[in-house]
Protein backbone atom coordinates (compact mmCIF):
# COMPACT_ATOMS: atom_id res chain seq x y z
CA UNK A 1 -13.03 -16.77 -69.02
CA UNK A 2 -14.32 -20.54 -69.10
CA UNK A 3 -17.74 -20.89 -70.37
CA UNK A 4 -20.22 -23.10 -68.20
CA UNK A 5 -21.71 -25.94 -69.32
CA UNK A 6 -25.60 -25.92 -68.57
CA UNK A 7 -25.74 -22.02 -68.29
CA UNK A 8 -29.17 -20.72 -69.12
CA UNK A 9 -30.25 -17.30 -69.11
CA UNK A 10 -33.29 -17.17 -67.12
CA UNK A 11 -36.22 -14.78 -69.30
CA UNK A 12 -37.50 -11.82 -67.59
CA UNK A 13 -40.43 -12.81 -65.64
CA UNK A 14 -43.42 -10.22 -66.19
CA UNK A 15 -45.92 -12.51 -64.87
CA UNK A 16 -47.89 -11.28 -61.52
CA UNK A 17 -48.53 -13.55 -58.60
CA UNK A 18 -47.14 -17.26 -58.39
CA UNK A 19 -46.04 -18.29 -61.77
CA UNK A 20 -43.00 -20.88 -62.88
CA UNK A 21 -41.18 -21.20 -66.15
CA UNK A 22 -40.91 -24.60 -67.64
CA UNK A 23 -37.35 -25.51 -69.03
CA UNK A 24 -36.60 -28.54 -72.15
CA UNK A 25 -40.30 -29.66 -71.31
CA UNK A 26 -39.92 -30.50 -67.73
CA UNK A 27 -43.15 -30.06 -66.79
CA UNK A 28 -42.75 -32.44 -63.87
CA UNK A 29 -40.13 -30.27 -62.32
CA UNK A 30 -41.80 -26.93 -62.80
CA UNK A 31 -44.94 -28.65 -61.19
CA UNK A 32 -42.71 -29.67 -58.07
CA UNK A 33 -41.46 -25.85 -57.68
CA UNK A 34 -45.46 -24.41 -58.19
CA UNK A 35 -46.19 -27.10 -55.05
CA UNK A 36 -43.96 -25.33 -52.97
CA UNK A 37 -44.56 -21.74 -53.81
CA UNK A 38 -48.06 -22.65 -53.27
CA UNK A 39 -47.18 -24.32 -50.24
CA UNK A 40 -44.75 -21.70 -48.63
CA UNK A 41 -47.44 -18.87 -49.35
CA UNK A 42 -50.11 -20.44 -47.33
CA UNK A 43 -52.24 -20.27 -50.07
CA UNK A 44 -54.86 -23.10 -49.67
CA UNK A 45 -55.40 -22.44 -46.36
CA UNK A 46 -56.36 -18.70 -47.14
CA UNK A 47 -58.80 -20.49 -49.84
CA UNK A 48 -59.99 -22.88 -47.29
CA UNK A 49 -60.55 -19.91 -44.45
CA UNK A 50 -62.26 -17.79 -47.42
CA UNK A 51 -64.22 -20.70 -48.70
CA UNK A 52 -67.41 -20.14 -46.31
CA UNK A 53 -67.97 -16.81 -44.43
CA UNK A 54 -67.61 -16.50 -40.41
CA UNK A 55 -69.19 -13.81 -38.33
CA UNK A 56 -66.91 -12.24 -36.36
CA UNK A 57 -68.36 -13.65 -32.89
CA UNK A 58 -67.47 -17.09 -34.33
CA UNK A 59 -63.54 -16.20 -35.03
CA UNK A 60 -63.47 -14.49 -31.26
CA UNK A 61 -64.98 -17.98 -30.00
CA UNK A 62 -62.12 -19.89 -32.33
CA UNK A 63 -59.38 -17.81 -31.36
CA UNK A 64 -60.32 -18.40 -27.22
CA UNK A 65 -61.03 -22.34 -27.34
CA UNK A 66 -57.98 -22.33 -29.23
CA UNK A 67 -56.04 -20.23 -26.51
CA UNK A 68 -57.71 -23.20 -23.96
CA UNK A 69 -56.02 -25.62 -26.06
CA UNK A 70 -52.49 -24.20 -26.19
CA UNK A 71 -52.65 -23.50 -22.40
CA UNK A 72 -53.84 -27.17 -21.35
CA UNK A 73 -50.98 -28.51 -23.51
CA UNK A 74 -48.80 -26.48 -22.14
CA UNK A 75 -49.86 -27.64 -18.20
CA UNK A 76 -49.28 -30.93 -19.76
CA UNK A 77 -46.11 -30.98 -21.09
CA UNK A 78 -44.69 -28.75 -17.47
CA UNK A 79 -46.46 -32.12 -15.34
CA UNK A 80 -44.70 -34.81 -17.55
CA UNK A 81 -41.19 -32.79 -17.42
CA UNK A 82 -41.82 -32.52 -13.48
CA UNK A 83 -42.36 -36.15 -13.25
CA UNK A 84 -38.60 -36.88 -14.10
């Protein structure tokens, strides 16, 4: 059985929530793979909707203008594909 070259065994990770081992004192590459865990899990914008409080009434009113939004863009795409 050949032996590999740059084979590393990875240590068991007991660490809870995002966390990223650094390897030879890359820590330029272990930030790059935190950005995208953080990124992929939607993090920041679960700190940004958590940063200030919203009544309920206010999310309702969101989520219906937003509804508006999606439905006039969608009137406006169906026009400009019925003009070709």
């Amino acid at each position: 059985m050949k032996k590999r070259k740059n084979f590393r065994k990875k240590p068991k990770d007991n660490a809870v929530g995002l966390s990223v081992t650094v390897f030879n004192n890359n820590v330029e590459g272990a930030l790059k793979v935190l950005k995208k865990k953080v990124k992929n899990a939607n993090l920041f914008l679960d700190l940004r909707k958590k940063e200030y409080y919203t009544k309920p009434s206010e999310v309702k009113r969101h989520k219906r203008q937003m509804a508006k939004l999606r439905n006039q863009y969608a009137i406006q795409k169906e026009k400009e594909l019925k003009k070709y």
